[in-house]
C-alpha atoms as a PDB file:
ATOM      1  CA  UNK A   1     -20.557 201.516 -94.509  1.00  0.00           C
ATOM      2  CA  UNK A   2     -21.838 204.857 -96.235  1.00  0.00           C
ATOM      3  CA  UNK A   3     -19.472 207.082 -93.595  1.00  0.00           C
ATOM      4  CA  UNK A   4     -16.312 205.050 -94.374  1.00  0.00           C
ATOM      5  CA  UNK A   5     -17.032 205.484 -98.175  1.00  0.00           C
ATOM      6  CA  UNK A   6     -17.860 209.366 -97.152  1.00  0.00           C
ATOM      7  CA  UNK A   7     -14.524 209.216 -95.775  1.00  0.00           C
ATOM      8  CA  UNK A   8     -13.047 208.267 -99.064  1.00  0.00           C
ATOM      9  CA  UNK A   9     -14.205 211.386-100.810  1.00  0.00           C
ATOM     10  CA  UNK A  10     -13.042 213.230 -98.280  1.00  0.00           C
ATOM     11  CA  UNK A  11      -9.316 212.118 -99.317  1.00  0.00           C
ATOM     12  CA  UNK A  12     -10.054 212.335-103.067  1.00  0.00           C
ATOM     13  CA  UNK A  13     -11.339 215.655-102.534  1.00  0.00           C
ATOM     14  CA  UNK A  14      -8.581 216.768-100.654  1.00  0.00           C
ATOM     15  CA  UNK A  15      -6.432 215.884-103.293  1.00  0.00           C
ATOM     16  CA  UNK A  16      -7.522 218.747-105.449  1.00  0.00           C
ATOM     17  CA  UNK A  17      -7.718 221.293-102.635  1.00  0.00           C
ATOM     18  CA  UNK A  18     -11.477 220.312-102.227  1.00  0.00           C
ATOM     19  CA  UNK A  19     -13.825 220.122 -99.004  1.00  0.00           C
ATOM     20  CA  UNK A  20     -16.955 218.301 -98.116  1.00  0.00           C
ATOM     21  CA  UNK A  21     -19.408 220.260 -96.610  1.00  0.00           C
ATOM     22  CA  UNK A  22     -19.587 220.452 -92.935  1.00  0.00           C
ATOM     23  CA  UNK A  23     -22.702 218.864 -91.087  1.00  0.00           C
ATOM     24  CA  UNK A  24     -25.423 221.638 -90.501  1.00  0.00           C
ATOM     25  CA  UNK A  25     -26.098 223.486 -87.153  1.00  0.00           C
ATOM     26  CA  UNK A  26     -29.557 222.087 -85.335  1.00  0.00           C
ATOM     27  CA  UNK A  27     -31.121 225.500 -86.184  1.00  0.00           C
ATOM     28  CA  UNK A  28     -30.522 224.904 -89.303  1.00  0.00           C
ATOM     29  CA  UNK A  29     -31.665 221.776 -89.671  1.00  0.00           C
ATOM     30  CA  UNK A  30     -34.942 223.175 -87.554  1.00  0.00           C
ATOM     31  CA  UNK A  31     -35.278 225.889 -89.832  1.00  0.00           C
ATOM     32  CA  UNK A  32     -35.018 223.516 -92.566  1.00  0.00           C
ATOM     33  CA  UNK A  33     -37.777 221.136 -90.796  1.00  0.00           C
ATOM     34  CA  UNK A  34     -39.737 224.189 -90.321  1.00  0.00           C
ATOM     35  CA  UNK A  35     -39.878 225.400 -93.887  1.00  0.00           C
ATOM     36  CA  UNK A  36     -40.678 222.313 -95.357  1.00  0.00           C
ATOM     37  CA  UNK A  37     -43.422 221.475 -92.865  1.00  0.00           C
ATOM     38  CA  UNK A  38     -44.876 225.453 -94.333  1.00  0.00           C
ATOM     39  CA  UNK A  39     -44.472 224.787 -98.083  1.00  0.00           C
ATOM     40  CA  UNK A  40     -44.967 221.180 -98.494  1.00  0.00           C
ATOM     41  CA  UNK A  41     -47.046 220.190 -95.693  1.00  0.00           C
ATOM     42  CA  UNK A  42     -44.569 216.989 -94.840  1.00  0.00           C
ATOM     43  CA  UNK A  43     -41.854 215.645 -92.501  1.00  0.00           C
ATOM     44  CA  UNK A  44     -38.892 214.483 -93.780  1.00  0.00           C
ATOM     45  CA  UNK A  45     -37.287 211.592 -92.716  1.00  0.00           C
ATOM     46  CA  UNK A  46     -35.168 211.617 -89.449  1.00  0.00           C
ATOM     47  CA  UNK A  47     -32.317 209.388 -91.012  1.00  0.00           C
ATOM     48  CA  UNK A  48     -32.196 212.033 -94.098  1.00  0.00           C
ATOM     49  CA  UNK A  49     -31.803 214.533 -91.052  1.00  0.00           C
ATOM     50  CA  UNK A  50     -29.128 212.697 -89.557  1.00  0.00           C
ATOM     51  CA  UNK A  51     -26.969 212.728 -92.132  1.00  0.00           C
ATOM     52  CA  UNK A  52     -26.889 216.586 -92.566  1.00  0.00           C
ATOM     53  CA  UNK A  53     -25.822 217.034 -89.317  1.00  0.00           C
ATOM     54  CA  UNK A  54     -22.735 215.145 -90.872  1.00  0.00           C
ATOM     55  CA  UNK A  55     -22.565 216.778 -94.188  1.00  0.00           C
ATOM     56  CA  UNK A  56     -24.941 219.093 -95.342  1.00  0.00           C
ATOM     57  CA  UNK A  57     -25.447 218.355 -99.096  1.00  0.00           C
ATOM     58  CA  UNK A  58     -22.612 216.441-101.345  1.00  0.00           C
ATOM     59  CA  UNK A  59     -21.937 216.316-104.869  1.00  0.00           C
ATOM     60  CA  UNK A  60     -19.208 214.008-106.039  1.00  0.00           C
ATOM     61  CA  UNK A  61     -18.926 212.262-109.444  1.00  0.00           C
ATOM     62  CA  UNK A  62     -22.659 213.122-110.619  1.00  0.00           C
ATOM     63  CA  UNK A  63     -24.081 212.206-107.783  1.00  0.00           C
ATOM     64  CA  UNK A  64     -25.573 214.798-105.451  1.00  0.00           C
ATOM     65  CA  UNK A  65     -27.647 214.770-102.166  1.00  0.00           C
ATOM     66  CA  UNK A  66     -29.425 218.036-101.713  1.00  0.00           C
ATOM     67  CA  UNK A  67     -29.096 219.967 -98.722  1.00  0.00           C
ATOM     68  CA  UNK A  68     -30.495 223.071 -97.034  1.00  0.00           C
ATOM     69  CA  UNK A  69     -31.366 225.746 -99.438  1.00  0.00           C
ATOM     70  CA  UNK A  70     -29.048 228.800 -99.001  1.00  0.00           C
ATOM     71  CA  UNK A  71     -31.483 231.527 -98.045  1.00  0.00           C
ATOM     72  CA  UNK A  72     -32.027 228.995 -94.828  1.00  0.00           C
ATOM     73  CA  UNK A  73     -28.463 229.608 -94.043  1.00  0.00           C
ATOM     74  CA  UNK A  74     -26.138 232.061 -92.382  1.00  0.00           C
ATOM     75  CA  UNK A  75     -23.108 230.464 -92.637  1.00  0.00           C
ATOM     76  CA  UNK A  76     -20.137 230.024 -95.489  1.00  0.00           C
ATOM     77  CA  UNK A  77     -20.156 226.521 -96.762  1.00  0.00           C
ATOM     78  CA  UNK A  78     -17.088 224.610 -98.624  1.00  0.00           C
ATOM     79  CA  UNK A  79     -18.908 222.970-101.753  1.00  0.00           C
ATOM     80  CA  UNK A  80     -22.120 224.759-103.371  1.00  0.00           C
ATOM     81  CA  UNK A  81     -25.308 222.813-102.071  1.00  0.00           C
ATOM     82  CA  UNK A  82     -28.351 221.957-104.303  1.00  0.00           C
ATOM     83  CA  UNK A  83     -30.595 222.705-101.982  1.00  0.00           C
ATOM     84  CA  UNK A  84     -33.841 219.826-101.094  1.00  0.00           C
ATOM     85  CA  UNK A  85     -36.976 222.566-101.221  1.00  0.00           C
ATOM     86  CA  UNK A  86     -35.610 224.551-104.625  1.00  0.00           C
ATOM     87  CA  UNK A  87     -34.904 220.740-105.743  1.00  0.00           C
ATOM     88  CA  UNK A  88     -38.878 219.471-105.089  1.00  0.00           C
ATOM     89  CA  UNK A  89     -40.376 222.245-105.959  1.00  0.00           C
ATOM     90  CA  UNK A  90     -39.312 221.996-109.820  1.00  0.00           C
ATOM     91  CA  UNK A  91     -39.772 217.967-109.269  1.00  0.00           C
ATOM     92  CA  UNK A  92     -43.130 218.848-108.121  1.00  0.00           C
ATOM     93  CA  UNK A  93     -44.349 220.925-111.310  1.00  0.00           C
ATOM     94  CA  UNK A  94     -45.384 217.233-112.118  1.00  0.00           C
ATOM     95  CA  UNK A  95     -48.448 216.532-110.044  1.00  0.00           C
ATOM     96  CA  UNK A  96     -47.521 212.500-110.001  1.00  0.00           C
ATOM     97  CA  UNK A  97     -44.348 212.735-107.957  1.00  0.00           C
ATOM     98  CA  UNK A  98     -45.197 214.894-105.350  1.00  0.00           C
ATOM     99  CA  UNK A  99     -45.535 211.350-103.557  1.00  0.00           C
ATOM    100  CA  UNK A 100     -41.745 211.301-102.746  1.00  0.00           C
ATOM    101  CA  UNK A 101     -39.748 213.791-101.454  1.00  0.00           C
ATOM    102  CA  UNK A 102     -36.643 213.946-103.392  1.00  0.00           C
ATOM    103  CA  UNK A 103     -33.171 213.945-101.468  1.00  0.00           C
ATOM    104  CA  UNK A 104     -30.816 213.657-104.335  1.00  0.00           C
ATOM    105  CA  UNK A 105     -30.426 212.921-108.038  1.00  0.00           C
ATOM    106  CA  UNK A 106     -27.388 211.855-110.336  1.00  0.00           C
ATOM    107  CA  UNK A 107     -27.564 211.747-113.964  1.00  0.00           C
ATOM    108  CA  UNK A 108     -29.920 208.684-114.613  1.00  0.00           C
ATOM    109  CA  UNK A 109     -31.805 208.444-111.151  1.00  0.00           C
ATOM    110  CA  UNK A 110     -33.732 210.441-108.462  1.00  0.00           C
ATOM    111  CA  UNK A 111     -33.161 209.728-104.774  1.00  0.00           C
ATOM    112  CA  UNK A 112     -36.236 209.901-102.851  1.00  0.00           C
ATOM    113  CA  UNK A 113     -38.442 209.150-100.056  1.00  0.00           C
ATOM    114  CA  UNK A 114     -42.329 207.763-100.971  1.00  0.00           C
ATOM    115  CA  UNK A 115     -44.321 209.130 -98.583  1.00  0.00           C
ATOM    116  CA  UNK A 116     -47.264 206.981 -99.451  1.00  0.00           C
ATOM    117  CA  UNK A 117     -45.348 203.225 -99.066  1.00  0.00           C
ATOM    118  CA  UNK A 118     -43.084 205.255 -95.896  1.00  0.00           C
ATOM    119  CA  UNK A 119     -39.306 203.857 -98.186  1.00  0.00           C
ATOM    120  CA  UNK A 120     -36.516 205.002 -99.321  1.00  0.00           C
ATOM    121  CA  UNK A 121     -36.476 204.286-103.568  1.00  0.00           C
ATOM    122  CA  UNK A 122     -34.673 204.953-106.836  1.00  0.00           C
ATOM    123  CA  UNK A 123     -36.800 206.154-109.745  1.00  0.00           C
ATOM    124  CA  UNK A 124     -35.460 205.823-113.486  1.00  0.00           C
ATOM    125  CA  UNK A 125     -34.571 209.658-114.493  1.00  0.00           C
ATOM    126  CA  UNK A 126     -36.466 211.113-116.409  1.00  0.00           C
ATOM    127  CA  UNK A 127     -39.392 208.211-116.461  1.00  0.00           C
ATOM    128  CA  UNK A 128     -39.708 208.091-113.218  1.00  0.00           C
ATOM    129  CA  UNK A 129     -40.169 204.649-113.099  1.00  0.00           C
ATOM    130  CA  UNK A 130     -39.175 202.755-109.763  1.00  0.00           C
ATOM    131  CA  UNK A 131     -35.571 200.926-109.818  1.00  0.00           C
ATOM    132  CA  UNK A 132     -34.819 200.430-106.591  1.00  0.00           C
ATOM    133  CA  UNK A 133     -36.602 200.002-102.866  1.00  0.00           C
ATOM    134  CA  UNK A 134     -34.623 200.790 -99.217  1.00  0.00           C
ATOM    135  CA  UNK A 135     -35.489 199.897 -96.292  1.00  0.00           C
ATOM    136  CA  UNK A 136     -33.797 202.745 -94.772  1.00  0.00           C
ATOM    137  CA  UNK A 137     -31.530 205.676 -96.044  1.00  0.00           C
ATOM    138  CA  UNK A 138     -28.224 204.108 -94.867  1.00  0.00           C
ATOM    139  CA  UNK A 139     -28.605 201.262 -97.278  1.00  0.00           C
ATOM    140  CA  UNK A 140     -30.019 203.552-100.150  1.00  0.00           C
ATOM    141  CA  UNK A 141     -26.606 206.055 -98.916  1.00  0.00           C
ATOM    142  CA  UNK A 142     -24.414 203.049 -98.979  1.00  0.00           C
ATOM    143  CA  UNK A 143     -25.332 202.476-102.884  1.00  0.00           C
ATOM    144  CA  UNK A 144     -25.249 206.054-104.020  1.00  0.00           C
ATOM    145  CA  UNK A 145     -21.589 206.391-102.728  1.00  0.00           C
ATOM    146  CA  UNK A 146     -20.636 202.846-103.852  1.00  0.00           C
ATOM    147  CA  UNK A 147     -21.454 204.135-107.422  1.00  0.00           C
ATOM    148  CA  UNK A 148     -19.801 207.425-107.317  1.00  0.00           C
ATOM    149  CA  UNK A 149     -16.460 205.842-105.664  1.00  0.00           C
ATOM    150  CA  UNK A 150     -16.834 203.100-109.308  1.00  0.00           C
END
C-alpha cells in the first residue's frame, strides 16, 4: 500500500517541478550498514534497508524518513536528505532513547525501531512517550504516508 501512496507524491511533486529521491546504490547502503555497525554498535532493520534501495530519504508534508548521511555519498541527489546517523546521534544526547533507532520524525512524532522489544513504534514528540506499535515497517510506512497524503 505504502509504494502506491509513494507513487502519489511522486505526481504531487512533479507538479511543482519536484523529485523524490532515487533508491540508493548497494554500496551505499553497505557503507551505510557499515558506519552504523562502527558508531552505534547496531543493525538496522532489513525492511528499513529495503526501502532505500527505493527512495533514499523523503520529506513530504512534515513528514520525513531519514536517509544516508551525505558524507556516505558520492552521488547528486534530487531532494536534500536528513540523514539517519546525524539524526540519532542528536536523539541520542538523551541516554533513554538510545533503545530505538530513529528512521524518521514529523512534527509531533518520532519514527523508530526499539531494539530492545525488536518493533517498529511511534513515540509522542518531544515526550517520547509510545503512541503507536508495528509489526513491521510496511505497516508503520503505510501510516506515515497516509498522514502526509491527509
Amino acid at each position: 500500500m505504502w509504494r502506491e501512496k509513494l507513487i502519489e507524491i511522486k505526481r504531487e511533486k512533479v507538479i511543482y517541478n519536484e523529485l523524490i529521491n532515487d533508491g540508493a546504490a548497494d554500496e551505499q547502503i553497505e557503507k551505510l550498514i557499515i558506519e552504523v555497525e562502527n558508531v552505534f554498535h547496531y543493525k538496522l532493520p532489513k525492511e528499513y534497508l529495503s526501502f532505500l534501495s527505493l527512495v533514499n530519504g523523503l520529506e513530504f508534508n512534515g513528514f520525513i524518513i531519514y536517509g544516508i548521511d551525505s558524507y556516505l555519498l558520492s552521488c547528486k541527489v534530487n531532494q536534500q536528505i536528513i540523514g539517519l546517523i546525524s539524526s540519532n546521534k542528536i536523539w541520542y544526547e538523551n541516554e533513554e532513547q538510545k533503545q530505538y533507532i530513529f528512521l524518521g520524525e514529523s512534527n509531533i512524532s518520532w519514527y523508530c525501531f526499539d531494539l530492545i522489544e525488536k518493533k517498529f513504534i511511534e513515540l509522542d514528540n518531544p515526550s517520547g512517550e509510545l503512541i503507536s506499535k508495528y509489526n513491521d515497517f510496511e505497516t508503520m510506512l503505510d501510516k506515515i504516508l497516509e498522514d502526509s497524503l491527509l
